[in-house]
C-alpha atoms as a PDB file:
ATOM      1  CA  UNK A   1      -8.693 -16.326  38.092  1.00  0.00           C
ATOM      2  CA  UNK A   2      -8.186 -19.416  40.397  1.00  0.00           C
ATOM      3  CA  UNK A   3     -11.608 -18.914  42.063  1.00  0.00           C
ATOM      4  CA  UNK A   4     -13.560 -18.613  38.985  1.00  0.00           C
ATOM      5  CA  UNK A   5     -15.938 -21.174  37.479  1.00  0.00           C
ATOM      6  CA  UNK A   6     -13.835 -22.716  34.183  1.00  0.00           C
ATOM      7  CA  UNK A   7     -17.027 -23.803  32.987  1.00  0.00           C
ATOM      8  CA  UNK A   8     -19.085 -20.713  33.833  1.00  0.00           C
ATOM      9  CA  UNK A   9     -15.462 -18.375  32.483  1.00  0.00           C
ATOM     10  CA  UNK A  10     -16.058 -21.105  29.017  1.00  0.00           C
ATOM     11  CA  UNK A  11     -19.921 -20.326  27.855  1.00  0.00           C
ATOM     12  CA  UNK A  12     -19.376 -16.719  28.853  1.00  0.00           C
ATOM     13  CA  UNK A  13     -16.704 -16.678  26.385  1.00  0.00           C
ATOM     14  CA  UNK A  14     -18.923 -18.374  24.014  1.00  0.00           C
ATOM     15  CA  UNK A  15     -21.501 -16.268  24.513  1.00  0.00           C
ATOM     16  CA  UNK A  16     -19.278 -13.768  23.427  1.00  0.00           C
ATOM     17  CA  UNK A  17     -17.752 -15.271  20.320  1.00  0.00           C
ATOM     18  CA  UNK A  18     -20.880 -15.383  19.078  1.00  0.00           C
ATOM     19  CA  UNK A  19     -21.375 -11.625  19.543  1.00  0.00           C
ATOM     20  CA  UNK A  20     -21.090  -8.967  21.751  1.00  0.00           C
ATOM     21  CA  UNK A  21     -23.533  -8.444  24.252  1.00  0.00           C
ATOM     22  CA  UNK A  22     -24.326  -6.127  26.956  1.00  0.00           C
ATOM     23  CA  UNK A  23     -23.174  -6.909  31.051  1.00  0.00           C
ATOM     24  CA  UNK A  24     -26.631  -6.945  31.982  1.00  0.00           C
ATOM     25  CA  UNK A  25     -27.834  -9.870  29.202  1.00  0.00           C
ATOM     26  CA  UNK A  26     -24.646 -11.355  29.716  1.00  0.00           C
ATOM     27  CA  UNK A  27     -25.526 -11.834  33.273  1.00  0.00           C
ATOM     28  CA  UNK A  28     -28.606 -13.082  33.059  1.00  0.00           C
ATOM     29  CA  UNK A  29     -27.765 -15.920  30.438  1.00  0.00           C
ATOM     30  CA  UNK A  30     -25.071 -17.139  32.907  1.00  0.00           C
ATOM     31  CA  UNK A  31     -27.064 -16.868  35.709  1.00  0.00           C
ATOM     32  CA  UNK A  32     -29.684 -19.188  33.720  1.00  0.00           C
ATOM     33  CA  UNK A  33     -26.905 -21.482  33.734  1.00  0.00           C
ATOM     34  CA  UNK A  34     -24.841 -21.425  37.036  1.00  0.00           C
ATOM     35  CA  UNK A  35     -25.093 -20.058  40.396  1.00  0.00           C
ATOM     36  CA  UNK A  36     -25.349 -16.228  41.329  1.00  0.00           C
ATOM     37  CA  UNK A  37     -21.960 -15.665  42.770  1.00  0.00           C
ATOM     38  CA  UNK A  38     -19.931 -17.588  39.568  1.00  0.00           C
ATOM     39  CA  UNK A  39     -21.639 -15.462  37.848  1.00  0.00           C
ATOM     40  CA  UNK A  40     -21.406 -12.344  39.465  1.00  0.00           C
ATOM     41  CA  UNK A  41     -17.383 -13.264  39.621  1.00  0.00           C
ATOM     42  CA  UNK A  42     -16.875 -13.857  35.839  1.00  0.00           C
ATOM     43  CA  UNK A  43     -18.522 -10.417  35.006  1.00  0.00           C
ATOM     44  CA  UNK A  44     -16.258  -9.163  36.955  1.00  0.00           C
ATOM     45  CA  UNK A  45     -13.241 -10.786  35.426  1.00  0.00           C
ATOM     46  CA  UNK A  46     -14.252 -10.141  32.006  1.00  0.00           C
ATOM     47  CA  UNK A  47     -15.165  -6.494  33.182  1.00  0.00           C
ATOM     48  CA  UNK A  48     -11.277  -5.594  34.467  1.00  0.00           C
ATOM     49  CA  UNK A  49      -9.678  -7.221  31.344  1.00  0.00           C
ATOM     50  CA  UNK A  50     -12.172  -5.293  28.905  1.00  0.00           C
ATOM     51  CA  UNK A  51     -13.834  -8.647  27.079  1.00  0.00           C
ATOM     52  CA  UNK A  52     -17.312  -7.084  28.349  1.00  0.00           C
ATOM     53  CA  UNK A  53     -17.600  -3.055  27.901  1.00  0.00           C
ATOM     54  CA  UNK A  54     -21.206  -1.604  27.697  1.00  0.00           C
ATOM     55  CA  UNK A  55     -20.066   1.872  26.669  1.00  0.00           C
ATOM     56  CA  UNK A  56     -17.816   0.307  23.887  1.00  0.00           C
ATOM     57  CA  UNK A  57     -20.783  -1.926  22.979  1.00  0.00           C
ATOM     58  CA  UNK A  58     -23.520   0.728  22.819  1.00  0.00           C
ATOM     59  CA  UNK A  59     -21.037   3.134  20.376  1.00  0.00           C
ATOM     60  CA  UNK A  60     -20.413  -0.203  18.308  1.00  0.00           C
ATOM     61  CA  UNK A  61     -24.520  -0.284  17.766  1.00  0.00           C
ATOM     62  CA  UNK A  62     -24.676   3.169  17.459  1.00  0.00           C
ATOM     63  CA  UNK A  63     -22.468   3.446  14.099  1.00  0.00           C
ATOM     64  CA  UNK A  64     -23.895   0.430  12.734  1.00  0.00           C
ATOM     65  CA  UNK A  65     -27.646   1.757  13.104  1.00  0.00           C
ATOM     66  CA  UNK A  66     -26.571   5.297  11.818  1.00  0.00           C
ATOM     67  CA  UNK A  67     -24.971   3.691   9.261  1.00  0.00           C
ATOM     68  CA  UNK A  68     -26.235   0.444   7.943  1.00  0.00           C
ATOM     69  CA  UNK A  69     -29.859   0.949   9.189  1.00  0.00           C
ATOM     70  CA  UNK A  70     -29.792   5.053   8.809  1.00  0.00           C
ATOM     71  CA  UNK A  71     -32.361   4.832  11.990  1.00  0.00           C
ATOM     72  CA  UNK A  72     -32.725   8.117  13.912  1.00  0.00           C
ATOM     73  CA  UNK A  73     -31.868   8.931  17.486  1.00  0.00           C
ATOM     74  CA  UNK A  74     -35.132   7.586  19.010  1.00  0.00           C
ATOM     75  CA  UNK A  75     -35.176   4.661  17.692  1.00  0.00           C
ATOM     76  CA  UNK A  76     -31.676   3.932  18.680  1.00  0.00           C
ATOM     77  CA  UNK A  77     -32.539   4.945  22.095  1.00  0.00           C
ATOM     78  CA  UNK A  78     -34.967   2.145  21.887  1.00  0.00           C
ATOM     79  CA  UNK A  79     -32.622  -0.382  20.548  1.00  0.00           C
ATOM     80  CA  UNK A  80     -30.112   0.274  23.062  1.00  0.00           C
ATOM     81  CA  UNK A  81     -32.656  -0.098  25.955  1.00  0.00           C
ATOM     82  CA  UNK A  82     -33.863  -3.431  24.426  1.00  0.00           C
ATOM     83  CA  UNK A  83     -29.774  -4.849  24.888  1.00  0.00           C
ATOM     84  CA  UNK A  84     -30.336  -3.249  28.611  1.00  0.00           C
ATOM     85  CA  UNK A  85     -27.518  -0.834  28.309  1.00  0.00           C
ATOM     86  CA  UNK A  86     -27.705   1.666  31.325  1.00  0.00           C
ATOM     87  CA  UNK A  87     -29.202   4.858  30.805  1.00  0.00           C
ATOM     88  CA  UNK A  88     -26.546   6.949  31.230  1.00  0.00           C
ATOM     89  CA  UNK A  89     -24.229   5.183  29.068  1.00  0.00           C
ATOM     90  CA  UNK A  90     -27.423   5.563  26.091  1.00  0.00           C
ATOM     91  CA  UNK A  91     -27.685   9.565  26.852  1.00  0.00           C
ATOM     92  CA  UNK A  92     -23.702   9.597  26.925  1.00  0.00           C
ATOM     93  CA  UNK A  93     -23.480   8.443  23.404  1.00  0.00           C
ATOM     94  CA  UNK A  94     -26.487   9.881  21.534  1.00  0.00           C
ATOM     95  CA  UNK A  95     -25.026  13.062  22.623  1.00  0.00           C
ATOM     96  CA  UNK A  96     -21.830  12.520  20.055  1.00  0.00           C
ATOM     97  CA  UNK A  97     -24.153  11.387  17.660  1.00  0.00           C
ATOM     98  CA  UNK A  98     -23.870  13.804  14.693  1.00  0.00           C
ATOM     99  CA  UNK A  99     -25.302  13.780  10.998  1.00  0.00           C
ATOM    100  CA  UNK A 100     -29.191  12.683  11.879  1.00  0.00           C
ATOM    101  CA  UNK A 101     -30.322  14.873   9.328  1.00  0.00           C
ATOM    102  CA  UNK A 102     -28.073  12.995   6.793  1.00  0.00           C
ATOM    103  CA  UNK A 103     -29.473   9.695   7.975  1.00  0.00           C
ATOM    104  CA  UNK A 104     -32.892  10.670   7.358  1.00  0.00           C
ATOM    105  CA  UNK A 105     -32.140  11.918   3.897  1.00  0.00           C
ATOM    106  CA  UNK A 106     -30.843   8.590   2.988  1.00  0.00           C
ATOM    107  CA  UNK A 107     -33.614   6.806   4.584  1.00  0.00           C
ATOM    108  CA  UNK A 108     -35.891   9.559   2.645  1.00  0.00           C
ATOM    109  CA  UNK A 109     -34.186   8.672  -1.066  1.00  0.00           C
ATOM    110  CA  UNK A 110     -34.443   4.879  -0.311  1.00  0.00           C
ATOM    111  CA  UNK A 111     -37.689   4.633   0.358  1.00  0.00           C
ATOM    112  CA  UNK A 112     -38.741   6.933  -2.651  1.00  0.00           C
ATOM    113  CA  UNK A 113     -36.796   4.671  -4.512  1.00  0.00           C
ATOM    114  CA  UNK A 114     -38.415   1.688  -3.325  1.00  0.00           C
ATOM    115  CA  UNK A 115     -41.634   3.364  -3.680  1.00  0.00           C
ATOM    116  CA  UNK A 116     -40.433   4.160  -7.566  1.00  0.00           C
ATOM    117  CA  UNK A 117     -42.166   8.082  -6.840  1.00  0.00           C
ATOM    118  CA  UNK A 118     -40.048  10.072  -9.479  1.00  0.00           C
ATOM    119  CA  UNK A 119     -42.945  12.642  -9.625  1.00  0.00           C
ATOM    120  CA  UNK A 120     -45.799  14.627  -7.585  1.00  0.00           C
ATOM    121  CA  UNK A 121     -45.839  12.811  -4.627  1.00  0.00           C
ATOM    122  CA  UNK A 122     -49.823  13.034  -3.299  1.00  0.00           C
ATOM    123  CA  UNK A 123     -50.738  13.518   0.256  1.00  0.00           C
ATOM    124  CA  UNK A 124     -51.005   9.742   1.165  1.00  0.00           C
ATOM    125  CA  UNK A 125     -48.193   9.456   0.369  1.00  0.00           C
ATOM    126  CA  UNK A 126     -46.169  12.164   1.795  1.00  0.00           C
ATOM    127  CA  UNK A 127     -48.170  11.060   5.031  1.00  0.00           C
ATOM    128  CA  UNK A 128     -46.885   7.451   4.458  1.00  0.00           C
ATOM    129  CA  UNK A 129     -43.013   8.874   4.192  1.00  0.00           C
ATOM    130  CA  UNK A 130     -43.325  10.833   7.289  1.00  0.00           C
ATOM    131  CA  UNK A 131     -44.707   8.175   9.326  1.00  0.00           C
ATOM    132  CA  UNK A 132     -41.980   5.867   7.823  1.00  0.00           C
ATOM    133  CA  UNK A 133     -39.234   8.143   8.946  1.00  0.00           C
ATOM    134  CA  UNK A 134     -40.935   8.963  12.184  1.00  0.00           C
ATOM    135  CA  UNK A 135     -41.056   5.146  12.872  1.00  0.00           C
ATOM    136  CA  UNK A 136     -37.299   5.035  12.247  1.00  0.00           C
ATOM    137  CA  UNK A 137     -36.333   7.486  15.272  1.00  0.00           C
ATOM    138  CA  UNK A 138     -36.376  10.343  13.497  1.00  0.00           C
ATOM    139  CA  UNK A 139     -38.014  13.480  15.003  1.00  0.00           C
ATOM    140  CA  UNK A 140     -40.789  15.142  13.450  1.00  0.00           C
ATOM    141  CA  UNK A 141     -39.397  18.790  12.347  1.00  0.00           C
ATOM    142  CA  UNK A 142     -36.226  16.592  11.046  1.00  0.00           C
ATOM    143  CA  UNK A 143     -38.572  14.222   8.791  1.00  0.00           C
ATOM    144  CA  UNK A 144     -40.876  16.904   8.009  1.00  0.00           C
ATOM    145  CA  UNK A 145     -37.932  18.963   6.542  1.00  0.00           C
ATOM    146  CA  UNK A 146     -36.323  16.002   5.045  1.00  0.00           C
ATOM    147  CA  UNK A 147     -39.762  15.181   3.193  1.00  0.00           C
ATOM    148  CA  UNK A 148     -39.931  18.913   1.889  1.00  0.00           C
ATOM    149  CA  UNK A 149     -36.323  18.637   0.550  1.00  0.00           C
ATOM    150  CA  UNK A 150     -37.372  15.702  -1.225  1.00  0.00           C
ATOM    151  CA  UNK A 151     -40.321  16.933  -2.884  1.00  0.00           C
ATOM    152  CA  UNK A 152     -38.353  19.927  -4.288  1.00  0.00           C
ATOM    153  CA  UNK A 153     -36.035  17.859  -5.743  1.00  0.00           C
ATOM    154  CA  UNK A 154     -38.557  15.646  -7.409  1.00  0.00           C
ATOM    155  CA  UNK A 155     -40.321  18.743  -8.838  1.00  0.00           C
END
């Protein structure tokens, strides 16, 4: 701790009050700042006392995109790559990731409900929904199902 930057150790901490971000950003913003090895050193620091954890950080996004965003596994994927979480921490996850099928139902009854479709949905439309839920992460035979469901409960 003696050998570390106290300014460098100070915005990463900021950085991180603000919100939680992923080693690899984290690095980069305090490299903008101050020399390579301070911040290599204060990664490490806040690496071994567990203020910076990418595998904590990508199951944090996870459950708030299944949840609050109801976004399917792809597009996840492509959210987590955009924080530049490693790979293998991304494929680690999405494996425990359960319940996509619930997800796109959700997403399914909010945007007929946005849409105000109470009836016979017509082919533009059922195109529309697919593409929306496709767009969202979710795979094809998943939204394609999810779309069927919904039009037999509107009939």
């Amino acid at each position: 701790m003696n050998d570390l930057n106290k300014e460098a150790l100070t915005y990463a901490f900021n950085l991180l009050s603000i919100s939680d971000r992923s080693e690899k950003i984290l690095h980069e913003k305090i490299s903008k700042r101050f020399d390579q090895a301070s911040a290599d050193k204060i990664l490490e620091y806040l690496s071994e006392n567990n203020f910076i954890n990418d595998k904590r950080y990508a199951k944090n996004l996870i459950e708030n995109y299944l949840s609050v965003r109801s976004y399917g596994r792809n597009r996840i994927r492509l959210e987590l790559m955009k924080k530049k979480i490693p790979q293998e921490i991304i494929s680690q996850e999405l494996e425990n990731v359960s319940g996509e099928e619930d997800g796109c139902r959700e997403a399914t009854e909010n945007w007929l409900r946005k849409k105000n479709i109470s009836g016979e949905m017509e082919y533009a439309a059922k195109n529309k929904l697919l593409a929306y839920l496709i767009r969202r992460g979710f795979d094809y035979d998943t939204a394609k199902s999810s779309v069927e469901q919904a039009l037999k409960d509107l009939k």
